[in-house]
N, C-alpha and C. Protein backbone atom coordinates (compact mmCIF):
# COMPACT_ATOMS: atom_id res chain seq x y z
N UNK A 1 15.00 5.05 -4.70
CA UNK A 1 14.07 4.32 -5.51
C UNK A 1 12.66 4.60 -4.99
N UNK A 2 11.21 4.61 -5.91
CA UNK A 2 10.46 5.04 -5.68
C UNK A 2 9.51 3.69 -6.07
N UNK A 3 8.39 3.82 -4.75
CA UNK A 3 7.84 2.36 -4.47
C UNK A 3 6.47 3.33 -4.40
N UNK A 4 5.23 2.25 -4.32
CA UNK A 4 3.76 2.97 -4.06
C UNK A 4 3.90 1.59 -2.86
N UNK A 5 3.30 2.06 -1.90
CA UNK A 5 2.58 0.83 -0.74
C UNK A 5 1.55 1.12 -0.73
N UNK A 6 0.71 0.07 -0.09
CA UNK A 6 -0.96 0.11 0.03
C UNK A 6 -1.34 -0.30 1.18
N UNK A 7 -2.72 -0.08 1.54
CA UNK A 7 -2.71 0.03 3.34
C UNK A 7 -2.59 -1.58 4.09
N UNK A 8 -2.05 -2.40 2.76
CA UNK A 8 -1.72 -3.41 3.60
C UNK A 8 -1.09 -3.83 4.28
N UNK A 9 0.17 -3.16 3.42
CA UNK A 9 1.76 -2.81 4.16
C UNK A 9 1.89 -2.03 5.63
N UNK A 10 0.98 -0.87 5.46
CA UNK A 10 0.55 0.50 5.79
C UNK A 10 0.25 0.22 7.45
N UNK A 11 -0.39 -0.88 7.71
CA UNK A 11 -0.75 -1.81 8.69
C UNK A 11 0.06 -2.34 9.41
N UNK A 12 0.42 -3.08 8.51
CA UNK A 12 1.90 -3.66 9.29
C UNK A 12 2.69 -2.96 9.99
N UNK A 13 3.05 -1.90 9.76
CA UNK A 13 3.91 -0.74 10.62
C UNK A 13 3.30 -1.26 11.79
N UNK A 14 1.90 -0.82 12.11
CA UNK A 14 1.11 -0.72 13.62
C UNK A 14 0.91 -1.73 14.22
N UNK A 15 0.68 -2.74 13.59
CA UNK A 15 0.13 -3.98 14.41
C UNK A 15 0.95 -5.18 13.69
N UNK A 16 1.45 -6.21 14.89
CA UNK A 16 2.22 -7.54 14.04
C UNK A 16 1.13 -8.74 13.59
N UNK A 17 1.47 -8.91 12.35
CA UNK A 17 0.98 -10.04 11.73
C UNK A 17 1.93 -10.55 10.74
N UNK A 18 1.93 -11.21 10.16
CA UNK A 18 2.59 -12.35 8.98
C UNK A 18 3.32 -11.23 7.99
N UNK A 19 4.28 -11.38 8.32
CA UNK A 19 5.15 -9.86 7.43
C UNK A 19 5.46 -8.55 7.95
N UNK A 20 4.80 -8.67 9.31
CA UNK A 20 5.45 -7.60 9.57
C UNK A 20 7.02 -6.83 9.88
N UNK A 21 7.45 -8.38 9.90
CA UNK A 21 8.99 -7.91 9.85
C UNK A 21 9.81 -7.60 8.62
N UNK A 22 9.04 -7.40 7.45
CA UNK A 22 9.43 -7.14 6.17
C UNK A 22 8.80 -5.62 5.92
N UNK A 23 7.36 -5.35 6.59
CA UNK A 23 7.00 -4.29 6.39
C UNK A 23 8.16 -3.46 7.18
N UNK A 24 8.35 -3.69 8.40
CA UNK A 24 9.35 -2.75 9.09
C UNK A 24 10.63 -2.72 8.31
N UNK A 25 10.90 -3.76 7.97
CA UNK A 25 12.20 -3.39 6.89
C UNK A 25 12.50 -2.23 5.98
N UNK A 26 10.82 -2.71 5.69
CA UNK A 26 11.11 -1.76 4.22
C UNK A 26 10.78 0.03 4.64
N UNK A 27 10.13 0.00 5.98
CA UNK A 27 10.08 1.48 6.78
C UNK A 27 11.55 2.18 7.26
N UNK A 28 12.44 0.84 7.15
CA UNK A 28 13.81 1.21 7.88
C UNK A 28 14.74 2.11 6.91
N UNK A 29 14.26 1.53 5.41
CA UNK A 29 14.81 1.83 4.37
C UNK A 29 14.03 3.24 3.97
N UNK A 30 13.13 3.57 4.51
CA UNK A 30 12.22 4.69 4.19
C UNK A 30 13.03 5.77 5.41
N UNK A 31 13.13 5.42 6.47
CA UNK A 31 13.71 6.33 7.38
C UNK A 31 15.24 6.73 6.94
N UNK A 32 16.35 5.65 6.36
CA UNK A 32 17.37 6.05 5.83
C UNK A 32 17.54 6.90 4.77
N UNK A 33 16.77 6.85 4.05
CA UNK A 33 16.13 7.70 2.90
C UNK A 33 16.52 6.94 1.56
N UNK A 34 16.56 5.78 1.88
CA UNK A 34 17.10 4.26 0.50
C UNK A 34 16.10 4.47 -0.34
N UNK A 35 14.89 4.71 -0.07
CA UNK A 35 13.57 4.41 -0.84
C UNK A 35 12.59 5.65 -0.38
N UNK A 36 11.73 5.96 -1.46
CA UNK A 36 10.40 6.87 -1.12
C UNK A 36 9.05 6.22 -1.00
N UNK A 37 8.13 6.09 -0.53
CA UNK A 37 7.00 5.61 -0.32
C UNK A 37 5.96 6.31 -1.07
N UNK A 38 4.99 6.28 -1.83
CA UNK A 38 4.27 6.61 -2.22
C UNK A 38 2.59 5.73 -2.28
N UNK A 39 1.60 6.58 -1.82
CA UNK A 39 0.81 5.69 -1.55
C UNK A 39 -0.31 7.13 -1.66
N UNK A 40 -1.38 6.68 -2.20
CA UNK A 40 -2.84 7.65 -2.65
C UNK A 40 -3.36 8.19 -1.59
N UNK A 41 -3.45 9.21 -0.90
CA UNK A 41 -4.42 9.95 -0.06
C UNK A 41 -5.20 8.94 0.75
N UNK A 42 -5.86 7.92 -0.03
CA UNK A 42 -6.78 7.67 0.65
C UNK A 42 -6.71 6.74 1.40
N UNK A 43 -5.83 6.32 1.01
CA UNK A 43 -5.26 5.04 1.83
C UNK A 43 -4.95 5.09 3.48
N UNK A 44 -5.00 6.50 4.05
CA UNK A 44 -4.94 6.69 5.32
C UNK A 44 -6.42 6.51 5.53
N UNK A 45 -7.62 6.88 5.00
CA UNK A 45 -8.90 5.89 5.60
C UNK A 45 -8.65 4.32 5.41
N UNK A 46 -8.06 3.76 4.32
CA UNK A 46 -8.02 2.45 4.55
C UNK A 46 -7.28 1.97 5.72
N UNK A 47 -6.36 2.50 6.07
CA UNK A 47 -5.80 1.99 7.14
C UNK A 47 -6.42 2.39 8.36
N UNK A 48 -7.66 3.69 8.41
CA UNK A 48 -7.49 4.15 10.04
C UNK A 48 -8.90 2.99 10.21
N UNK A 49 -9.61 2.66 9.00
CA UNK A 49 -10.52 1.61 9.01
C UNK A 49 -10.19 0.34 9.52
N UNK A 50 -8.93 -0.18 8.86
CA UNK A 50 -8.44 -1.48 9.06
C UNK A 50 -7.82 -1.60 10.45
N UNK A 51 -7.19 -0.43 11.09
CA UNK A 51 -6.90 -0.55 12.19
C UNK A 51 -7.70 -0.27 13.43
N UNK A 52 -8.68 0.32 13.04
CA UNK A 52 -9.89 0.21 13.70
C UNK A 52 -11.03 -0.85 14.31
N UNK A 53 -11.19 -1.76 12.85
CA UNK A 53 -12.31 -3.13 13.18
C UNK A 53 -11.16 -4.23 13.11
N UNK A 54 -9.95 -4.34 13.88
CA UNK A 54 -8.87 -5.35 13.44
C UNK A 54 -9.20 -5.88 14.12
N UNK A 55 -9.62 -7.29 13.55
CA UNK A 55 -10.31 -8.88 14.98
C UNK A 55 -9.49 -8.90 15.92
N UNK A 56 -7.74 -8.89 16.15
CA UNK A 56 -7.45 -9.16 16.98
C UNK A 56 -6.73 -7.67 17.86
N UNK A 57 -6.05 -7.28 17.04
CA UNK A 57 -5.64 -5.85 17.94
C UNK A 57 -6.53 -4.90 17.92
N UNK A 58 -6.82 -4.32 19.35
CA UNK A 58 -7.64 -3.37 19.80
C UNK A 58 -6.47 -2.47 20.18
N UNK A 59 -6.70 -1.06 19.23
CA UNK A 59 -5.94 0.16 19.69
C UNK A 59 -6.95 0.87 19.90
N UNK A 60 -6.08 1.70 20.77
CA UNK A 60 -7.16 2.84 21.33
C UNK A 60 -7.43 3.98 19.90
N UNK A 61 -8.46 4.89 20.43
CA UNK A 61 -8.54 5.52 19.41
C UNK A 61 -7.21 6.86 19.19
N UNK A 62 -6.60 7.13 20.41
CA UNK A 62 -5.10 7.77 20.13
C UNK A 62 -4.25 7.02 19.14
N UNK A 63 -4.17 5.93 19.28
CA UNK A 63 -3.41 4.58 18.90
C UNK A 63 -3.55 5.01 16.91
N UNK A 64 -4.63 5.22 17.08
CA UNK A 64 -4.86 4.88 15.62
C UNK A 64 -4.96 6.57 15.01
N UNK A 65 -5.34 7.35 15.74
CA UNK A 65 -4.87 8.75 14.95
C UNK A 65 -3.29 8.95 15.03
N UNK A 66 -2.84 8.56 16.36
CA UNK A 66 -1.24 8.37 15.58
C UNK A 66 -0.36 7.93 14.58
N UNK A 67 -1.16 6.57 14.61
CA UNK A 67 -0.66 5.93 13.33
C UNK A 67 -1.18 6.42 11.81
N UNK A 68 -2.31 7.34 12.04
CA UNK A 68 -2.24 8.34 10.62
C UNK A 68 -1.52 9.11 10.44
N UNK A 69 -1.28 9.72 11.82
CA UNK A 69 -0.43 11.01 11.72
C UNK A 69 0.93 10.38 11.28
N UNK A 70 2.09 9.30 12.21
CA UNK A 70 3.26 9.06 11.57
C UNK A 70 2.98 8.25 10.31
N UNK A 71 1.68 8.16 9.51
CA UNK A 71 1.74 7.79 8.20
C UNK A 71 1.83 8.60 7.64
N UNK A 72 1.14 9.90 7.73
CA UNK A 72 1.34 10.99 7.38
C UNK A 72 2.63 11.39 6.89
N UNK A 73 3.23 11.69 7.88
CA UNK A 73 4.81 11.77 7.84
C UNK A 73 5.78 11.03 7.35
N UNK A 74 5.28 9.90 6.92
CA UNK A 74 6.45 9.26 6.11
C UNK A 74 6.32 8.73 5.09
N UNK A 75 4.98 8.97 4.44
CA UNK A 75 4.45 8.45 3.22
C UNK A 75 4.99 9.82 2.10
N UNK A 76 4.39 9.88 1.32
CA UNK A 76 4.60 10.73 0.04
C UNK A 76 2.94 10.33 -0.27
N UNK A 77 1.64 11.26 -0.04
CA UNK A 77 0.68 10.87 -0.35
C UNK A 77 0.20 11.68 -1.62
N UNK A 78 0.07 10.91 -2.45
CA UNK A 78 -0.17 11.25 -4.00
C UNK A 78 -2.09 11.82 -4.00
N UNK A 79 -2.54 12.53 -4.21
CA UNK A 79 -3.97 12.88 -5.08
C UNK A 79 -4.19 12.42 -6.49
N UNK A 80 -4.77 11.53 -6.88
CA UNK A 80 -4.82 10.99 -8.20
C UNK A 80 -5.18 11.95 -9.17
N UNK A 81 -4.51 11.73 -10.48
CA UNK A 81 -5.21 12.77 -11.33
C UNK A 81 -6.24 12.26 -12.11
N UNK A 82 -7.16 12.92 -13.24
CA UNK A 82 -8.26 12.39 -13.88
C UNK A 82 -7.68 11.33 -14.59
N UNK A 83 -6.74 11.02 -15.20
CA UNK A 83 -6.17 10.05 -15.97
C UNK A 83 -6.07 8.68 -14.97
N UNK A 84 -5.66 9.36 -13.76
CA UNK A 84 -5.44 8.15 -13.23
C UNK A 84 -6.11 7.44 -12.51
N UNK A 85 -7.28 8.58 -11.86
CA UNK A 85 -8.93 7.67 -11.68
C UNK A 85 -9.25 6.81 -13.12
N UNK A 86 -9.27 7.41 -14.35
CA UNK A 86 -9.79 7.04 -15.16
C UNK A 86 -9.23 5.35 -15.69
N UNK A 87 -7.90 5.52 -15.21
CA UNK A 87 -7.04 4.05 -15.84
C UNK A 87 -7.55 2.83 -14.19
N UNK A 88 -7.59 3.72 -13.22
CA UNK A 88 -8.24 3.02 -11.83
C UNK A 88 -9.33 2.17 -12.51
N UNK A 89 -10.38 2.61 -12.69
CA UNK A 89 -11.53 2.79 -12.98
C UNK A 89 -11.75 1.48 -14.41
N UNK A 90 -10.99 1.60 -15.77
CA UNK A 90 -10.35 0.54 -16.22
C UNK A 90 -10.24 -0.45 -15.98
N UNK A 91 -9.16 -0.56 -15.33
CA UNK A 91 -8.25 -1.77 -14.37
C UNK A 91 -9.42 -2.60 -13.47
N UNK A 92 -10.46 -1.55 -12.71
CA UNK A 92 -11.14 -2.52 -12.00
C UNK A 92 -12.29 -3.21 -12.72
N UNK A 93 -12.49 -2.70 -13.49
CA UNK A 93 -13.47 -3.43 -14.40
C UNK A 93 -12.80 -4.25 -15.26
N UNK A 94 -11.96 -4.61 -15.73
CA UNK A 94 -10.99 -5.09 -16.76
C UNK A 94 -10.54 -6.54 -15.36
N UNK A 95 -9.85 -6.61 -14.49
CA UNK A 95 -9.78 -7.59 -13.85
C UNK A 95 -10.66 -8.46 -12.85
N UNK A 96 -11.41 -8.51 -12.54
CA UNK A 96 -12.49 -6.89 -12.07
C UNK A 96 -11.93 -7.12 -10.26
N UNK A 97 -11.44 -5.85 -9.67
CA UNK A 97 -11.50 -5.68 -8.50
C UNK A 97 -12.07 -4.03 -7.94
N UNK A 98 -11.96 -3.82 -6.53
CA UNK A 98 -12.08 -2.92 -6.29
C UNK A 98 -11.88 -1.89 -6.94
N UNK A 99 -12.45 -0.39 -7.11
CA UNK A 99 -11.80 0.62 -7.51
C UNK A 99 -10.54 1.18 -6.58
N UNK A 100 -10.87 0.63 -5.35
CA UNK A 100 -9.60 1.14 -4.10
C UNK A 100 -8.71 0.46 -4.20
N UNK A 101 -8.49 -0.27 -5.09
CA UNK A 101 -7.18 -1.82 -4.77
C UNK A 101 -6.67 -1.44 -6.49
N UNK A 102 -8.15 -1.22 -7.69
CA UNK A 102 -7.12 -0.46 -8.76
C UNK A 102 -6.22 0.77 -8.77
N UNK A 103 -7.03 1.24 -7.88
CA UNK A 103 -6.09 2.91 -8.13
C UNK A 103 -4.62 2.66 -7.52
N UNK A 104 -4.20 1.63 -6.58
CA UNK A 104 -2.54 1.69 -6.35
C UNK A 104 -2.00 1.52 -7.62
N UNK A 105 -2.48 0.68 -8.26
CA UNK A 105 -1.93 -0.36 -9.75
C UNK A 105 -1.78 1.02 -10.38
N UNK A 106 -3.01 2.10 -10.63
CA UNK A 106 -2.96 2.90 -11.77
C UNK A 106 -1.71 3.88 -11.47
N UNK A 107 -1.73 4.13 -10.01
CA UNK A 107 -0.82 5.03 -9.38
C UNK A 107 0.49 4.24 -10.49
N UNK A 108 0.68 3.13 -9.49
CA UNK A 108 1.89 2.51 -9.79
C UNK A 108 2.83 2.66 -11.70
N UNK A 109 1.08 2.65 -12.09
CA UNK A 109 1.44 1.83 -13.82
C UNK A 109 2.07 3.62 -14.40
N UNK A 110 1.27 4.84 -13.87
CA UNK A 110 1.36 6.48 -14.62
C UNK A 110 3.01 6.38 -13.82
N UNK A 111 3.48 6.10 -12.19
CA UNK A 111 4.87 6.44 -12.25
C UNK A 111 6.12 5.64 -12.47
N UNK A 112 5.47 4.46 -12.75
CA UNK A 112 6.60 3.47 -13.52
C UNK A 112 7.20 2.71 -12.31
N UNK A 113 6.19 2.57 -11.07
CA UNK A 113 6.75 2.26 -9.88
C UNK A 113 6.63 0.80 -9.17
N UNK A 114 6.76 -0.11 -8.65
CA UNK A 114 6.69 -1.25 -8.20
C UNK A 114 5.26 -0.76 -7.03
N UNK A 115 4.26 -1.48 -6.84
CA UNK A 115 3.67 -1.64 -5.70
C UNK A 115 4.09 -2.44 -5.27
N UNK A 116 4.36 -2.50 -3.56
CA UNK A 116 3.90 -3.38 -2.80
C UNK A 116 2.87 -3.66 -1.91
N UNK A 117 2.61 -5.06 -2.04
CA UNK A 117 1.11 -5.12 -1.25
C UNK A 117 1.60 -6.52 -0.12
N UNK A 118 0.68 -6.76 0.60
CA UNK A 118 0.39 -8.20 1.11
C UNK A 118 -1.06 -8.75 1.11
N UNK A 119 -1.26 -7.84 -0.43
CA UNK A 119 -2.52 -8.34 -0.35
C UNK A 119 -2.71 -10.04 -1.51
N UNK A 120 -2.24 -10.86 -0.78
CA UNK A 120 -1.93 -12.33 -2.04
C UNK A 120 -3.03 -12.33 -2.82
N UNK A 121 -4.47 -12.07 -2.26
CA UNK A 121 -5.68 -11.92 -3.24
C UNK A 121 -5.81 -11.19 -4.01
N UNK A 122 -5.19 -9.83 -4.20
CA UNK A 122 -5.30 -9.36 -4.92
C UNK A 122 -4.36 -9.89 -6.26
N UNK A 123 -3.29 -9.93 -5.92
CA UNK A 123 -2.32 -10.60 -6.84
C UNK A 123 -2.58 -11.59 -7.52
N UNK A 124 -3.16 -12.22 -6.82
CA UNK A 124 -3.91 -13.68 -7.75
C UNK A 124 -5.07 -13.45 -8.59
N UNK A 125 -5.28 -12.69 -8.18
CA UNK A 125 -6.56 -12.04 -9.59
C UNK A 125 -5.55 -11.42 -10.96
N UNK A 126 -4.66 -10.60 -10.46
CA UNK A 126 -4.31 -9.92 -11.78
C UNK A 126 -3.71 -10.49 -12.96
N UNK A 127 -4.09 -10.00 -13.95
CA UNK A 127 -3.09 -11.01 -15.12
C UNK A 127 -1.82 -10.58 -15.07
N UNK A 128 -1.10 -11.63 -16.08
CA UNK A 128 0.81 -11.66 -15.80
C UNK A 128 1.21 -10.33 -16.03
N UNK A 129 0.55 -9.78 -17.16
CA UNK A 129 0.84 -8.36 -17.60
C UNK A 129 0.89 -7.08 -16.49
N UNK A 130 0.33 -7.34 -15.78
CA UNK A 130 0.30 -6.31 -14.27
C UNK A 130 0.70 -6.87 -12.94
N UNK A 131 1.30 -8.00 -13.10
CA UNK A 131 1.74 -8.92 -11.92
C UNK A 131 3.29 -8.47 -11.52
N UNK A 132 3.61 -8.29 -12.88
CA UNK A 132 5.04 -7.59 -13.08
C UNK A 132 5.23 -5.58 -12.38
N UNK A 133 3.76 -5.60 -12.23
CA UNK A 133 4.53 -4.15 -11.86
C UNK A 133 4.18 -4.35 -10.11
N UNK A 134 3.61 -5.46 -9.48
CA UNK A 134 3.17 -5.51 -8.24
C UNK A 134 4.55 -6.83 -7.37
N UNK A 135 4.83 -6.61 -6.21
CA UNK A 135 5.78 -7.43 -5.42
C UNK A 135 5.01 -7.32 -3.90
N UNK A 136 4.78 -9.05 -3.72
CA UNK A 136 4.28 -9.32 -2.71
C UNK A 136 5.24 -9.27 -1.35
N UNK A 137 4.50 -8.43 -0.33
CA UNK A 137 5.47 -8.04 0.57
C UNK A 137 6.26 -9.33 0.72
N UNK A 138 5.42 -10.45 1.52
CA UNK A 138 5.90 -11.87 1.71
C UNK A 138 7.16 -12.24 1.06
N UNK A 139 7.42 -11.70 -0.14
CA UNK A 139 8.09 -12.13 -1.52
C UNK A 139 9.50 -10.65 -1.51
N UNK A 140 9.33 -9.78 -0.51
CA UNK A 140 9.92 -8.94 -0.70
C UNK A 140 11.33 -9.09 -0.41
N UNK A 141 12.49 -8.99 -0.97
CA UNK A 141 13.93 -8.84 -0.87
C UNK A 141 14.36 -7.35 -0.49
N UNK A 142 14.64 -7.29 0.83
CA UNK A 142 15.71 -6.39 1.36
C UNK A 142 17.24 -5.99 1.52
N UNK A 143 18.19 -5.40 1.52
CA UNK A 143 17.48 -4.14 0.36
C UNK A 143 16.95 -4.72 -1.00
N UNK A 144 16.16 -3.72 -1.32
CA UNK A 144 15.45 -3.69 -2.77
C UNK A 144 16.09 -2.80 -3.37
């Protein structure tokens, strides 16, 4: 089965916070080969960012090019196409959020795929109509 994650999840791998034992779950299921991960290029700056200025965990800077690199390796990192900047782009003006937080959705909506996030703010912005294609890690059932 084919999932998009976003660097919220993405995080969780590296550092423990509130879900991280669901994020590792769902990595366990990625290592068995139960599930594929799919997640936008760019999302390895969101994460080497987020794991970078994180208030409470300080990794070194090895710490955190590793954790791109085994993101690297176990993601499926998608390059968006013009359609799908373009429906990004949409979406964030239409709900209105980020263009970096639409483009998972657009990813998600062109491959017919579930995101998961832990991002609850974001979720609470979107209408019901796109709520359905997003599953809050918190909320996540293993296996999926």
């Amino acid at each position: 089965m084919d999932y998009i994650v976003d660097a919220s999840v993405i995080v969780k791998w590296f550092i423990p916070e509130a879900d991280s034992d669901k994020a590792e779950n769902l990595k366990d299921l990625l290592t068995r080969k139960d599930v594929s991960l799919y997640s936008p290029r760019y999302a390895l700056v969101e994460v080497a960012n987020a794991l970078t200025l994180h208030p409470i965990a300080k990794l070194s800077e090895d710490d955190i090019v590793d954790a791109i690199s085994a993101s690297e390796r176990m993601l499926i990192l998608a390059d968006l196409t013009r359609e799908e900047w373009r429906m990004a782009i949409e979406l964030a003006r239409k709900i209105p959020v980020a263009v970096y937080d639409s483009a998972y959705i657009a990813l998600s909506l062109n491959m017919d795929a579930k995101l998961i996030t832990a991002d609850s703010k974001l979720y609470a912005r979107l209408p019901k109509d796109l709520k359905s294609h997003l599953v809050l890690l918190g909320n996540l059932q293993v296996p999926i």
